[in-house]
PDB file of N, CA and C in Angstrom:
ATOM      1  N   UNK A   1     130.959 110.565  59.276  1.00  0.00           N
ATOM      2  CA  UNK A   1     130.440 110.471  57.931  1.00  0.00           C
ATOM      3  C   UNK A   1     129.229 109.540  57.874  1.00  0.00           C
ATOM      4  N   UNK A   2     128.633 109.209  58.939  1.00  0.00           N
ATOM      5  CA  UNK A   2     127.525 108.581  59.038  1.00  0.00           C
ATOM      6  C   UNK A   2     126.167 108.589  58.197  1.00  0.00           C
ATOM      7  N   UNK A   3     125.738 109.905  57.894  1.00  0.00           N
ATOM      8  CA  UNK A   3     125.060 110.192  56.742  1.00  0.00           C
ATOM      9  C   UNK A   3     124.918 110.256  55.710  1.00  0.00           C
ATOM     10  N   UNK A   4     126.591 110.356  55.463  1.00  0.00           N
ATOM     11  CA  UNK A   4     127.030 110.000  53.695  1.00  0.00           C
ATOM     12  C   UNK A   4     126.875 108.901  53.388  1.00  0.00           C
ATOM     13  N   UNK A   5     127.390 107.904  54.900  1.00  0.00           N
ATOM     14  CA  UNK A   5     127.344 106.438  54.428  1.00  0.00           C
ATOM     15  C   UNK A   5     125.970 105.906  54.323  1.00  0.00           C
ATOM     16  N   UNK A   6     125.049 106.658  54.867  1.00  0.00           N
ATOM     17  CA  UNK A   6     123.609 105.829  54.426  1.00  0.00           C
ATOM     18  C   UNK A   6     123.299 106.338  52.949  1.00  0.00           C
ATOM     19  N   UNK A   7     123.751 106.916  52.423  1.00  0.00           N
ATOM     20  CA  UNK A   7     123.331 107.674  50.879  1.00  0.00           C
ATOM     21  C   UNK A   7     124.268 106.826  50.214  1.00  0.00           C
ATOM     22  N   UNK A   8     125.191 106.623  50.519  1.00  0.00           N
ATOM     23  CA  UNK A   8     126.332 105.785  49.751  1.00  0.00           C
ATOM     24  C   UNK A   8     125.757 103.886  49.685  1.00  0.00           C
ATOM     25  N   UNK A   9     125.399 103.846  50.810  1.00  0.00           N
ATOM     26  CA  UNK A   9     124.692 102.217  50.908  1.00  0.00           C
ATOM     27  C   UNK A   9     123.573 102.043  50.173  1.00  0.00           C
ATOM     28  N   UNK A  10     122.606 103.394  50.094  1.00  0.00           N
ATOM     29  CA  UNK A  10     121.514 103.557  49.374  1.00  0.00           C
ATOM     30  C   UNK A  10     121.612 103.846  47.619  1.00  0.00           C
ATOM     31  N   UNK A  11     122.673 104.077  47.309  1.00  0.00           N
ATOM     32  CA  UNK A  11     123.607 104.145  46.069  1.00  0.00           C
ATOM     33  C   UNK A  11     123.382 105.050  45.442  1.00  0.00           C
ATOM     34  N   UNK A  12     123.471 106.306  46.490  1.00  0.00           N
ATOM     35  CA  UNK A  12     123.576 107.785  45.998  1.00  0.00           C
ATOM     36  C   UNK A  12     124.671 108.342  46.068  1.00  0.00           C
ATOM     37  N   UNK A  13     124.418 109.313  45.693  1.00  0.00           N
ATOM     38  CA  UNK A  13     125.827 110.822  45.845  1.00  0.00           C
ATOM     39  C   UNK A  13     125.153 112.009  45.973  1.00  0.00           C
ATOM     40  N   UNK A  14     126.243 112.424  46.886  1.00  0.00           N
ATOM     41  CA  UNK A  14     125.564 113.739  47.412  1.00  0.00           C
ATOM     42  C   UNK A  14     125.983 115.061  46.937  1.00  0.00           C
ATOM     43  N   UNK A  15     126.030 115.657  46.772  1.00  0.00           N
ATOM     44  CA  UNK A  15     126.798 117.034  46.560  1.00  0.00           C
ATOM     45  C   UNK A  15     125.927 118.168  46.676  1.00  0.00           C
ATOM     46  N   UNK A  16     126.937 119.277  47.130  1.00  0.00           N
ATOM     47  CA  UNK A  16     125.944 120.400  47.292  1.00  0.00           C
ATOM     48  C   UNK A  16     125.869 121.325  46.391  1.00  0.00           C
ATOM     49  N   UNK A  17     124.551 121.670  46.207  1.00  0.00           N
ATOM     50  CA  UNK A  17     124.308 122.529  44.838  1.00  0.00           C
ATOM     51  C   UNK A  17     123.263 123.813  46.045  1.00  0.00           C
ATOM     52  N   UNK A  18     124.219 125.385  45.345  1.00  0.00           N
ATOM     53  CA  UNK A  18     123.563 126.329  45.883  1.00  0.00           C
ATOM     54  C   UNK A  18     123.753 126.009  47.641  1.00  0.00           C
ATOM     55  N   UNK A  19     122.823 126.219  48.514  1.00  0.00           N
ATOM     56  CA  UNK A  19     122.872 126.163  49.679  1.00  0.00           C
ATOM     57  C   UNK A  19     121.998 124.869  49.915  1.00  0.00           C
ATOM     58  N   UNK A  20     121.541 123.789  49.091  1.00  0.00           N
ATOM     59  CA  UNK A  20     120.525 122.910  49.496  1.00  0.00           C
ATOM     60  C   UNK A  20     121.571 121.774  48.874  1.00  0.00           C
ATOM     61  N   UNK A  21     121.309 120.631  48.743  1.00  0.00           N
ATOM     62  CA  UNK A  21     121.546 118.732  48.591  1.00  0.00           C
ATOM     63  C   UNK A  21     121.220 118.713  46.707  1.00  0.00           C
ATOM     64  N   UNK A  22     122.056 117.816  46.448  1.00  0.00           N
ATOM     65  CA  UNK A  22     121.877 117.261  45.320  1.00  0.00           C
ATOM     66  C   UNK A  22     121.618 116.125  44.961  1.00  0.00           C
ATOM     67  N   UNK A  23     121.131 114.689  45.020  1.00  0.00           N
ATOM     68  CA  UNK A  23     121.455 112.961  44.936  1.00  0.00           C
ATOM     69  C   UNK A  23     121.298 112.973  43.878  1.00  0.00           C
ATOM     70  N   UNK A  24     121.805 112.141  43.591  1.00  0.00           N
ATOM     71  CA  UNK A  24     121.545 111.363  42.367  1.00  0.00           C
ATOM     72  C   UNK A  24     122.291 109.765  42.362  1.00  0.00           C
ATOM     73  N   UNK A  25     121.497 108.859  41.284  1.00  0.00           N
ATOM     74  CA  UNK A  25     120.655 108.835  40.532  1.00  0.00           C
ATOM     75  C   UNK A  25     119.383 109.436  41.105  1.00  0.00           C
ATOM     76  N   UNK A  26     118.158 110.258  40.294  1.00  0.00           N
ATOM     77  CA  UNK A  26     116.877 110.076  41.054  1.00  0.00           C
ATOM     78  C   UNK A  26     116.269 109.001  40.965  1.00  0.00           C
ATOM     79  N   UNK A  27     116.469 108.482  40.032  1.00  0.00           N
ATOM     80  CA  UNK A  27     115.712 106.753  40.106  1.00  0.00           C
ATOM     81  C   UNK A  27     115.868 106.231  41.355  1.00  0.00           C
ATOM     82  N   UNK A  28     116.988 106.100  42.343  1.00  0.00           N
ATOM     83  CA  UNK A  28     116.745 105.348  43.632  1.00  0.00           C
ATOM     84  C   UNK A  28     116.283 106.417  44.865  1.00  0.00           C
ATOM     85  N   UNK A  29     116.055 107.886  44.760  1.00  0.00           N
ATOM     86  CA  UNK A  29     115.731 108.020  45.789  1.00  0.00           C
ATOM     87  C   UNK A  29     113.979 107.861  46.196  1.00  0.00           C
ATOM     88  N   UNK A  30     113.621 107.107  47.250  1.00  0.00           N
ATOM     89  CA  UNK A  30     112.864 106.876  47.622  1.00  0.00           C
ATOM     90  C   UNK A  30     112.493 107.989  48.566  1.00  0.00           C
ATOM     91  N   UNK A  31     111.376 107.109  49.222  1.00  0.00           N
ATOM     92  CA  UNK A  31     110.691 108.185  50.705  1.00  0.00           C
ATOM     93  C   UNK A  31     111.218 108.126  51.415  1.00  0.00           C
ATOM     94  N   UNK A  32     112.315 107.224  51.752  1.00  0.00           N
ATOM     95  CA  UNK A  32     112.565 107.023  53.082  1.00  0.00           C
ATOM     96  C   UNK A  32     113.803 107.980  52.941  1.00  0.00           C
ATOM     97  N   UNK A  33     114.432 107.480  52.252  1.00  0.00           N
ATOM     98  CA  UNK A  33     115.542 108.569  51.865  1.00  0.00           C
ATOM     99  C   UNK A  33     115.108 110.228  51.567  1.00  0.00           C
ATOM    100  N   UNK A  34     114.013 110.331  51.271  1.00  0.00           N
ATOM    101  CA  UNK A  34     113.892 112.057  51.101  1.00  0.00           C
ATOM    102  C   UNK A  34     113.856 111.958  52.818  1.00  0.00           C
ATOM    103  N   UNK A  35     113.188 111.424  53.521  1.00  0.00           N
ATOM    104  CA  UNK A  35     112.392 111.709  54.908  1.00  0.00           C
ATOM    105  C   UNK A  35     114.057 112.000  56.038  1.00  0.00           C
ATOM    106  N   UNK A  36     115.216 111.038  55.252  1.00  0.00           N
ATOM    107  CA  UNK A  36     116.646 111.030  55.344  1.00  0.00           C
ATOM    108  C   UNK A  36     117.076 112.372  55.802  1.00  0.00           C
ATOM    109  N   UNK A  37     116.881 112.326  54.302  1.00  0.00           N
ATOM    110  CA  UNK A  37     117.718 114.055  54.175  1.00  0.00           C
ATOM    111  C   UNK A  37     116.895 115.339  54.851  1.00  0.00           C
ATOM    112  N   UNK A  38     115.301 115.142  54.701  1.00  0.00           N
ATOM    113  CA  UNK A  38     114.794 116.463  55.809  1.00  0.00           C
ATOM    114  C   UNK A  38     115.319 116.084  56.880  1.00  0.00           C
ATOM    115  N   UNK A  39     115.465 114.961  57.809  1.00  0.00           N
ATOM    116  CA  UNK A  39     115.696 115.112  59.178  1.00  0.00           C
ATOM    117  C   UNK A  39     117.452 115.243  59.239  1.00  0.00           C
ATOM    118  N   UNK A  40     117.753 114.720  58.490  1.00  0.00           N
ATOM    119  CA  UNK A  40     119.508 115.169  58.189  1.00  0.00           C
ATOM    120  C   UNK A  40     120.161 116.027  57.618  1.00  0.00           C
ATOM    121  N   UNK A  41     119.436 117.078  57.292  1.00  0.00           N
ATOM    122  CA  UNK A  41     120.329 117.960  56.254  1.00  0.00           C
ATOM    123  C   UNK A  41     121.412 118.522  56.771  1.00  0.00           C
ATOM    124  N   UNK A  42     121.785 119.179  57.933  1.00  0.00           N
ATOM    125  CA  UNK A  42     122.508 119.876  58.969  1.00  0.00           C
ATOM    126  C   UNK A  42     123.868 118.735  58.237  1.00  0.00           C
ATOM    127  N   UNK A  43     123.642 118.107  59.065  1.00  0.00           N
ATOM    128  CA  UNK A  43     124.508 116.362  59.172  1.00  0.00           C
ATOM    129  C   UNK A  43     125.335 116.597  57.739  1.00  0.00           C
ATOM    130  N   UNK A  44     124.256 116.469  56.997  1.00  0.00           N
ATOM    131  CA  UNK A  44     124.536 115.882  55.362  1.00  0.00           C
ATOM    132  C   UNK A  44     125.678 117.207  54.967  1.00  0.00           C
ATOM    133  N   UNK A  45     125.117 118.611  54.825  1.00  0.00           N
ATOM    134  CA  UNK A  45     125.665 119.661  54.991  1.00  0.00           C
ATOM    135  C   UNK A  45     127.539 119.335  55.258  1.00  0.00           C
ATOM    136  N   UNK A  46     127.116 119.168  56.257  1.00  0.00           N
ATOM    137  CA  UNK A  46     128.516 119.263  57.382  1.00  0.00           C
ATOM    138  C   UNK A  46     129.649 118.429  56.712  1.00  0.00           C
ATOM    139  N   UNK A  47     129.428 117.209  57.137  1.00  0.00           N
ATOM    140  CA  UNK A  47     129.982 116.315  55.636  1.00  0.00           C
ATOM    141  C   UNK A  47     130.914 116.453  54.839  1.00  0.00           C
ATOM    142  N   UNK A  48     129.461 116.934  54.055  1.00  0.00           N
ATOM    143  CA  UNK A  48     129.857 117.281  52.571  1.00  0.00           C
ATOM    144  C   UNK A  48     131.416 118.473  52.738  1.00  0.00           C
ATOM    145  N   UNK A  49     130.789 119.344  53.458  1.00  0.00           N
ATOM    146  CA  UNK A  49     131.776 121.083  53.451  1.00  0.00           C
ATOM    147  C   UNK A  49     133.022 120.230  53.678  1.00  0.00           C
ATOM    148  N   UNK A  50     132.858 119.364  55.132  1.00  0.00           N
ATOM    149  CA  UNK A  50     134.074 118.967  55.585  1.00  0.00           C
ATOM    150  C   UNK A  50     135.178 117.874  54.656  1.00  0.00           C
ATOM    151  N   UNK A  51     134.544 117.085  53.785  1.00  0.00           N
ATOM    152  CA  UNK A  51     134.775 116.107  52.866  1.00  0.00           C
ATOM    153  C   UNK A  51     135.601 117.007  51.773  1.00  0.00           C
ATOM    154  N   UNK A  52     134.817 118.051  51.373  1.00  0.00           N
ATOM    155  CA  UNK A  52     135.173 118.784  50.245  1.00  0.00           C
ATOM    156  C   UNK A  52     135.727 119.797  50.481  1.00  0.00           C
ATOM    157  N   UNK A  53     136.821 120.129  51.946  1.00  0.00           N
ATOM    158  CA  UNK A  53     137.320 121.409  52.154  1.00  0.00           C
ATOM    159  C   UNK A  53     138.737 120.987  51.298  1.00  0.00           C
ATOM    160  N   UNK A  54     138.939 122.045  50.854  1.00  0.00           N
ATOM    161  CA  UNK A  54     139.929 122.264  49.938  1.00  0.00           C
ATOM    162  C   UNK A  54     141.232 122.262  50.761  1.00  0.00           C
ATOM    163  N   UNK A  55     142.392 121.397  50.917  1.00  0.00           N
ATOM    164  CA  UNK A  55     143.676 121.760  51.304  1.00  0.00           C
ATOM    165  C   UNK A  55     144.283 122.605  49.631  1.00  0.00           C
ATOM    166  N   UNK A  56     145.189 122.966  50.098  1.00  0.00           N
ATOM    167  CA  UNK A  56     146.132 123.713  49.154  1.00  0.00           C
ATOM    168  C   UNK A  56     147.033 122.401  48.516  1.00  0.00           C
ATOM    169  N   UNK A  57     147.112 121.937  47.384  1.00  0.00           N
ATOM    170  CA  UNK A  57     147.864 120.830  46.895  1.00  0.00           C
ATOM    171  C   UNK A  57     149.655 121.197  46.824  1.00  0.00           C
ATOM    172  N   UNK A  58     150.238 119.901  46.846  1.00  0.00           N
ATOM    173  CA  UNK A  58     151.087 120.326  46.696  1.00  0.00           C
ATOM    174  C   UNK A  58     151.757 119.460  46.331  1.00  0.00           C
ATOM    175  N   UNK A  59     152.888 119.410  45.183  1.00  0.00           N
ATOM    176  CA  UNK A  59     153.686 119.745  43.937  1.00  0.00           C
ATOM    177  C   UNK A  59     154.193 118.259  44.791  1.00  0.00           C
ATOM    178  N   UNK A  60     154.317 117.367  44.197  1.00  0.00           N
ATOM    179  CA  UNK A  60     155.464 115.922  45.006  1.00  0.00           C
ATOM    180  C   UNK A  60     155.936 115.420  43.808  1.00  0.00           C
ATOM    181  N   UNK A  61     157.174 115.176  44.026  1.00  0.00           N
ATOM    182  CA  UNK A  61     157.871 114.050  42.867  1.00  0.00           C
ATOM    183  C   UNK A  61     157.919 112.869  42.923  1.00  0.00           C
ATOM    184  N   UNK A  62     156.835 112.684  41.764  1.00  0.00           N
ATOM    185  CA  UNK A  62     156.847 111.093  41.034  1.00  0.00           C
ATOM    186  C   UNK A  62     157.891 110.146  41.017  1.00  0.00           C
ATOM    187  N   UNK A  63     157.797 108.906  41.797  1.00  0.00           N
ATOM    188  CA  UNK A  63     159.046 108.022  41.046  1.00  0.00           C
ATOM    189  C   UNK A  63     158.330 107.224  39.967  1.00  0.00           C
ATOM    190  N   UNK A  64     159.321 107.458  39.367  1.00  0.00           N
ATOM    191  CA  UNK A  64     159.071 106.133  38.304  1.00  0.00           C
ATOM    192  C   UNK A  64     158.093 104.395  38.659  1.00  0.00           C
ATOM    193  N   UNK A  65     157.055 104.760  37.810  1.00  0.00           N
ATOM    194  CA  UNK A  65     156.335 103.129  38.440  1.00  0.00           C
ATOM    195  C   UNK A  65     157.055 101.768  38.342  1.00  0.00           C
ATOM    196  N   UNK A  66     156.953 101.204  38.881  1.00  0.00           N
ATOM    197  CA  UNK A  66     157.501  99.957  38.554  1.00  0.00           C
ATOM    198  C   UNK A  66     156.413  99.097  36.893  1.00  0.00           C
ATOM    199  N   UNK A  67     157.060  98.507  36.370  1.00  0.00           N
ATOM    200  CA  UNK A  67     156.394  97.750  35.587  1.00  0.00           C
ATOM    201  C   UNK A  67     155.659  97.017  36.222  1.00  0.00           C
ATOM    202  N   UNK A  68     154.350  96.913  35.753  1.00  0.00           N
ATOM    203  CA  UNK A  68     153.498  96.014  36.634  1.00  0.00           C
ATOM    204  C   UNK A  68     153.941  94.345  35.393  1.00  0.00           C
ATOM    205  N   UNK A  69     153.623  93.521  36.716  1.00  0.00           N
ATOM    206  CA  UNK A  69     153.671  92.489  36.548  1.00  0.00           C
ATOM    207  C   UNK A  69     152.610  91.727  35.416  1.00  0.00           C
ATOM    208  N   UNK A  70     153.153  90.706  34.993  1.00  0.00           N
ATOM    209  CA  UNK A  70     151.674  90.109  33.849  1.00  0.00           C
ATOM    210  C   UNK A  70     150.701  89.417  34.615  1.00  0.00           C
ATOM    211  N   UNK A  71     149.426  89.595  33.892  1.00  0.00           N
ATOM    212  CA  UNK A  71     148.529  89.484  34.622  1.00  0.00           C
ATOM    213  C   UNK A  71     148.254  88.300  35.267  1.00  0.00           C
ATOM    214  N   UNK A  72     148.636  86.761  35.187  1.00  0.00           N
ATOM    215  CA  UNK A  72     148.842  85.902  35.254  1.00  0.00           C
ATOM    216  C   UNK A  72     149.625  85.505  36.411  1.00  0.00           C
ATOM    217  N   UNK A  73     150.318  86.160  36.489  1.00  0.00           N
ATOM    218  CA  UNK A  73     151.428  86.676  38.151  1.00  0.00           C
ATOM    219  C   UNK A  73     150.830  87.166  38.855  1.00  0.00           C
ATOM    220  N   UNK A  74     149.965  88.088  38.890  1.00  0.00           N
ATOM    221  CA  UNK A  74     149.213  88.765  40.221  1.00  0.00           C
ATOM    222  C   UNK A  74     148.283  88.429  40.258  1.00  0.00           C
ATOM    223  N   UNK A  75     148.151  88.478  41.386  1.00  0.00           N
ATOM    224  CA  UNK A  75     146.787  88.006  42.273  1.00  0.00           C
ATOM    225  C   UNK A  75     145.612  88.835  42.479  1.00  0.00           C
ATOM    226  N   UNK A  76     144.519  88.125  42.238  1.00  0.00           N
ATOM    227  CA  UNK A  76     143.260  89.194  41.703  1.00  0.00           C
ATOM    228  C   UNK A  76     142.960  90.230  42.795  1.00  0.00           C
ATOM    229  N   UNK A  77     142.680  91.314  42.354  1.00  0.00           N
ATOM    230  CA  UNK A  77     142.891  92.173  43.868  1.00  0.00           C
ATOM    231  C   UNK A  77     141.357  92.439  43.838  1.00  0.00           C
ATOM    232  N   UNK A  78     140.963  92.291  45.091  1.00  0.00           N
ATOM    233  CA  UNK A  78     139.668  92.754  45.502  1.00  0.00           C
ATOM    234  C   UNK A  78     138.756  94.142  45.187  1.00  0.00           C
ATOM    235  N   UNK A  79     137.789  93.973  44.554  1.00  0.00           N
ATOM    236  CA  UNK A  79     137.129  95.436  44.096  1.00  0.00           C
ATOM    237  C   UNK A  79     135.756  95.908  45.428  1.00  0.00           C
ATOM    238  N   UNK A  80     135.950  97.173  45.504  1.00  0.00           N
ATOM    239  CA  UNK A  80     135.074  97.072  46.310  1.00  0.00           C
ATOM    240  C   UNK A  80     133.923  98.518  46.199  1.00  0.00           C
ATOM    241  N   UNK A  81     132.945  98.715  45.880  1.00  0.00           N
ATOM    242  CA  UNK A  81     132.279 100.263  45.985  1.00  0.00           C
ATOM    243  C   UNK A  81     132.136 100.958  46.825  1.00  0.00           C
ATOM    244  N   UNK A  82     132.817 100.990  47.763  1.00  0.00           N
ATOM    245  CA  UNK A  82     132.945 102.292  48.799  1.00  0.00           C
ATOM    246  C   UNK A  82     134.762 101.863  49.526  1.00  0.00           C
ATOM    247  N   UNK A  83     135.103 102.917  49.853  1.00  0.00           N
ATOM    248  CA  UNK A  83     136.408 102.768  50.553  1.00  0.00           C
ATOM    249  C   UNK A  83     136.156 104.044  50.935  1.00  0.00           C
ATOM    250  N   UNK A  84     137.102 104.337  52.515  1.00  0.00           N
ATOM    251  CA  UNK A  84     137.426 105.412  53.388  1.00  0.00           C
ATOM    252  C   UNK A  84     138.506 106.302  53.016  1.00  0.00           C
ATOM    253  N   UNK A  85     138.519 107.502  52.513  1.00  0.00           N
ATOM    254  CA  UNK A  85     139.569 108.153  52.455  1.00  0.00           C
ATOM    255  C   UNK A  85     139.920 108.418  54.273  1.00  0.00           C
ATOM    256  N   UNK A  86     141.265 108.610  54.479  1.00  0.00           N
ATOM    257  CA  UNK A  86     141.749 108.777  56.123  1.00  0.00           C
ATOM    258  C   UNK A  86     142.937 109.779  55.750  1.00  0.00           C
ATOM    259  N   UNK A  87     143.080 110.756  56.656  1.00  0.00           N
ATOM    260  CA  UNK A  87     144.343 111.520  56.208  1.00  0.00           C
ATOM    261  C   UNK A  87     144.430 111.824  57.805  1.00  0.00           C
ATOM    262  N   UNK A  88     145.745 112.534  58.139  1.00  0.00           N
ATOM    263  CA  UNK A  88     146.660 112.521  59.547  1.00  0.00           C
ATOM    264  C   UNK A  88     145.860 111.518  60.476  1.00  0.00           C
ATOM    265  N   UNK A  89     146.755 110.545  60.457  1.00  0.00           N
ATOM    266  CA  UNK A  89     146.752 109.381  61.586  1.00  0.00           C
ATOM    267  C   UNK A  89     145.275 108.763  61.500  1.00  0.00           C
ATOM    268  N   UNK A  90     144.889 108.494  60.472  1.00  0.00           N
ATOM    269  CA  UNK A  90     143.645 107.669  60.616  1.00  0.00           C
ATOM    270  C   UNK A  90     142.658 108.121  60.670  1.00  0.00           C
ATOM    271  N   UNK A  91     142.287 109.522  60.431  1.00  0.00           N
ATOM    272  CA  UNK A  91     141.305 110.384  60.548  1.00  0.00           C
ATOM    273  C   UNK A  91     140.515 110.429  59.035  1.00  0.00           C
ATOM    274  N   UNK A  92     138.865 109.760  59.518  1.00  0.00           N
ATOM    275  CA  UNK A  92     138.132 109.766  58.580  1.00  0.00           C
ATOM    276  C   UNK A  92     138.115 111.073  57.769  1.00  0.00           C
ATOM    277  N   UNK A  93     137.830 111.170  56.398  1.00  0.00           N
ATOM    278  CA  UNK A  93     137.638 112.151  55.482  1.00  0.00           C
ATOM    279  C   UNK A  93     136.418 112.384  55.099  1.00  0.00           C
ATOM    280  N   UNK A  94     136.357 111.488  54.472  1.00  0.00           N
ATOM    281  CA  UNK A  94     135.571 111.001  53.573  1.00  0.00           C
ATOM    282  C   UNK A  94     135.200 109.188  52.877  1.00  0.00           C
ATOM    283  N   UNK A  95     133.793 108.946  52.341  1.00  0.00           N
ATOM    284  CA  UNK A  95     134.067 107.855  51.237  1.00  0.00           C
ATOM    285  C   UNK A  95     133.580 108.025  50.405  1.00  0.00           C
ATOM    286  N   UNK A  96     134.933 107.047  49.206  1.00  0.00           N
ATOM    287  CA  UNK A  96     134.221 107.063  48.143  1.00  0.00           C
ATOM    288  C   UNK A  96     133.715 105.872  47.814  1.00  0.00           C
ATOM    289  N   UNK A  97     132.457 106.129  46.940  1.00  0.00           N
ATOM    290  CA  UNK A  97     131.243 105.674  46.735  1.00  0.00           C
ATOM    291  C   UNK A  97     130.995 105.427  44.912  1.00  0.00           C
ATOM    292  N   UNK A  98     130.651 104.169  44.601  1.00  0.00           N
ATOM    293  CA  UNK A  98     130.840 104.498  43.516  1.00  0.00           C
ATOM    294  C   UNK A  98     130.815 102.666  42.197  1.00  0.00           C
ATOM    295  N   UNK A  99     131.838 102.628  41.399  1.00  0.00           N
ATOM    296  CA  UNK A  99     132.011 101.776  40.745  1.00  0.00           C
ATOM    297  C   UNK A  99     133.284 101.330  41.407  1.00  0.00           C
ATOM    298  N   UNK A 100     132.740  99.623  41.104  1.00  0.00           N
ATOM    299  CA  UNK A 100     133.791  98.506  42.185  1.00  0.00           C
ATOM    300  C   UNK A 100     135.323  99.072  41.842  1.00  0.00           C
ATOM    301  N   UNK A 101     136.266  99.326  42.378  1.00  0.00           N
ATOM    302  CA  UNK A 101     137.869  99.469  42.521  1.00  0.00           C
ATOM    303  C   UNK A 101     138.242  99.110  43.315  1.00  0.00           C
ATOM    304  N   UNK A 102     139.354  98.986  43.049  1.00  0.00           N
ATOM    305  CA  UNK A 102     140.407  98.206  43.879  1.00  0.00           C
ATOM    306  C   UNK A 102     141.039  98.984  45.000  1.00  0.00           C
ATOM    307  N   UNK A 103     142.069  98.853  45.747  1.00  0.00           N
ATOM    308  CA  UNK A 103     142.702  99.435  46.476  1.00  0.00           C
ATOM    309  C   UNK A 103     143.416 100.474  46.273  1.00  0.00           C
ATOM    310  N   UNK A 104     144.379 100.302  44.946  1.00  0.00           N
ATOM    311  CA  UNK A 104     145.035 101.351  44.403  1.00  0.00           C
ATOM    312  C   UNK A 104     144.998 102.259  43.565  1.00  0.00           C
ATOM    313  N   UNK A 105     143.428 101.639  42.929  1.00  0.00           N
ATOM    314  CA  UNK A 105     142.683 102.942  42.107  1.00  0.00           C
ATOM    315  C   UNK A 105     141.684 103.831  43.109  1.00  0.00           C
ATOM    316  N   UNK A 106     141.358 103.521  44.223  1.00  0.00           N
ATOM    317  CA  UNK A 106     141.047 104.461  45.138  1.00  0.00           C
ATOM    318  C   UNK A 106     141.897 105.227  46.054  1.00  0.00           C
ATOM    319  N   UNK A 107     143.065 104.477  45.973  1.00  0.00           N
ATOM    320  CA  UNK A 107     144.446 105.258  46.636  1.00  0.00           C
ATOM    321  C   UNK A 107     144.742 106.507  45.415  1.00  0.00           C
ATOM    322  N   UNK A 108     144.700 106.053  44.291  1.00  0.00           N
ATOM    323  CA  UNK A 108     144.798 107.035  43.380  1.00  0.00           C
ATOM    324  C   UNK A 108     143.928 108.330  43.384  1.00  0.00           C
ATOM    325  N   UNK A 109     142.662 107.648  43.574  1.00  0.00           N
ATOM    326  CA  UNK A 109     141.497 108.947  43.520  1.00  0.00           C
ATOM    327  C   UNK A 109     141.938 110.053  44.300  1.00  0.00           C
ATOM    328  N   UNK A 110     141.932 109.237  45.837  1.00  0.00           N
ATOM    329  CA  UNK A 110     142.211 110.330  46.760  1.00  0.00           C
ATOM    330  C   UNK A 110     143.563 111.078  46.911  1.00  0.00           C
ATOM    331  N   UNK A 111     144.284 110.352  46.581  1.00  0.00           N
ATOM    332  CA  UNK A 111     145.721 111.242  46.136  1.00  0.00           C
ATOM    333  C   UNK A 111     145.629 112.140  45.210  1.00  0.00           C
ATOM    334  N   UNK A 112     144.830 112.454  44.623  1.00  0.00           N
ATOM    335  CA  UNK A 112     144.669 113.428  43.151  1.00  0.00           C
ATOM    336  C   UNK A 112     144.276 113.940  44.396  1.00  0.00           C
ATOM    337  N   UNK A 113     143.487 114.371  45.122  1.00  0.00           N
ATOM    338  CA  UNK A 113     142.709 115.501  46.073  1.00  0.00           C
ATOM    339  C   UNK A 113     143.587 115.906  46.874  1.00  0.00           C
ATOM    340  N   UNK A 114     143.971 114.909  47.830  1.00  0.00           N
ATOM    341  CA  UNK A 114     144.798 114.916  48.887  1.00  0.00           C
ATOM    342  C   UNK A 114     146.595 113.782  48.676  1.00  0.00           C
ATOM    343  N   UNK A 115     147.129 114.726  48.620  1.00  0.00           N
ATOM    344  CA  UNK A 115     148.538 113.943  48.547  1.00  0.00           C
ATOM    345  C   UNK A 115     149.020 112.982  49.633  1.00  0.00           C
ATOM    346  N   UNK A 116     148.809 113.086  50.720  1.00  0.00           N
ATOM    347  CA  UNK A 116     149.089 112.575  52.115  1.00  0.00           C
ATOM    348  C   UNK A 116     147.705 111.386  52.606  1.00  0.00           C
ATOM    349  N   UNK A 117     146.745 111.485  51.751  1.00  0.00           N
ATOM    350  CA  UNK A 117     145.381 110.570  51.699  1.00  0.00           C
ATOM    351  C   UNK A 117     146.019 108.963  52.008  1.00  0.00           C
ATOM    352  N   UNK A 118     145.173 108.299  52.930  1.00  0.00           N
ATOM    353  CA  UNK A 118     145.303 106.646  52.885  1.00  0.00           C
ATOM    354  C   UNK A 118     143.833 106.270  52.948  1.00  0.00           C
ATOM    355  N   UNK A 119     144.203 104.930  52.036  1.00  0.00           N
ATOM    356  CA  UNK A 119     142.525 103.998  52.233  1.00  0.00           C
ATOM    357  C   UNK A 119     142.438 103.311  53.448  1.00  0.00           C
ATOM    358  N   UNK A 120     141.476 103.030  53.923  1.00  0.00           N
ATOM    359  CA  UNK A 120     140.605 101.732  54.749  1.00  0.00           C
ATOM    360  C   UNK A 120     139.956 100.977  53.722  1.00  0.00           C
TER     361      UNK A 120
END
C-alpha cells in the first residue's frame, strides 16, 4: 500500500472514478503529487481494486456492549489519522486515512467492511 500511503501523508484520498484516479481535496494536490500519480497509476490502481475488493459480508451476533465507563475513569485514548486495516494473520489491506480516531472507532470502520478486520 505504499502509494496510498504517500496520498494519505499528502492528505488525500483516492478513489477510482470510471477507469482513471480521483483525489481529493484539490486544494492540496500539488505537482509533485500529479507527477505521483502519472508515474504511479498502475500502483495506485492496484491498491485501490485490492483495498476495495468486496468480500461477501457476513451476518455475526452482537453481544451486548458493556457500559462504557465515565469519562473521568478512562484513560485518554490516543487519536490518530491513518491506521492499517490487516485481515488473515496480519495481512495489510488497506489504510484509513482521514480525521484523528481512536483505536476502536477505526476497529469499527473496518468491521462495517470486513468482519474479521484488525487495526495496526
Amino acid at each position: 500500500m505504499a502509494a496510498l500511503d504517500y496520498l494519505c501523508r499528502a492528505g488525500l484520498v483516492a478513489e477510482i472514478n470510471g477507469d482513471g484516479l480521483r483525489l481529493r481535496p484539490v486544494e492540496r494536490i500539488t505537482d509533485a503529487v500529479r507527477q505521483f500519480v502519472r508515474d504511479h497509476r498502475a500502483q495506485l490502481l492496484a491498491e485501490l481494486i485490492a483495498a476495495n475488493d468486496a468480500q461477501p459480508l457476513q451476518a455475526t451476533a452482537a453481544a451486548p456492549a458493556p457500559a462504557p465507563a465515565p469519562a473521568a475513569e478512562r484513560p485518554a485514548e490516543a487519536r490518530r489519522n491513518a491506521w492499517t486495516i490487516t485481515r488473515g494473520g496480519n495481512k495489510p489491506v488497506c489504510t484509513i486515512c482521514g480525521a484523528p480516531m481512536t483505536r476502536d472507532e477505526a476497529l469499527a470502520e473496518a468491521r462495517w467492511r470486513w468482519p474479521d478486520a484488525d487495526i495496526e
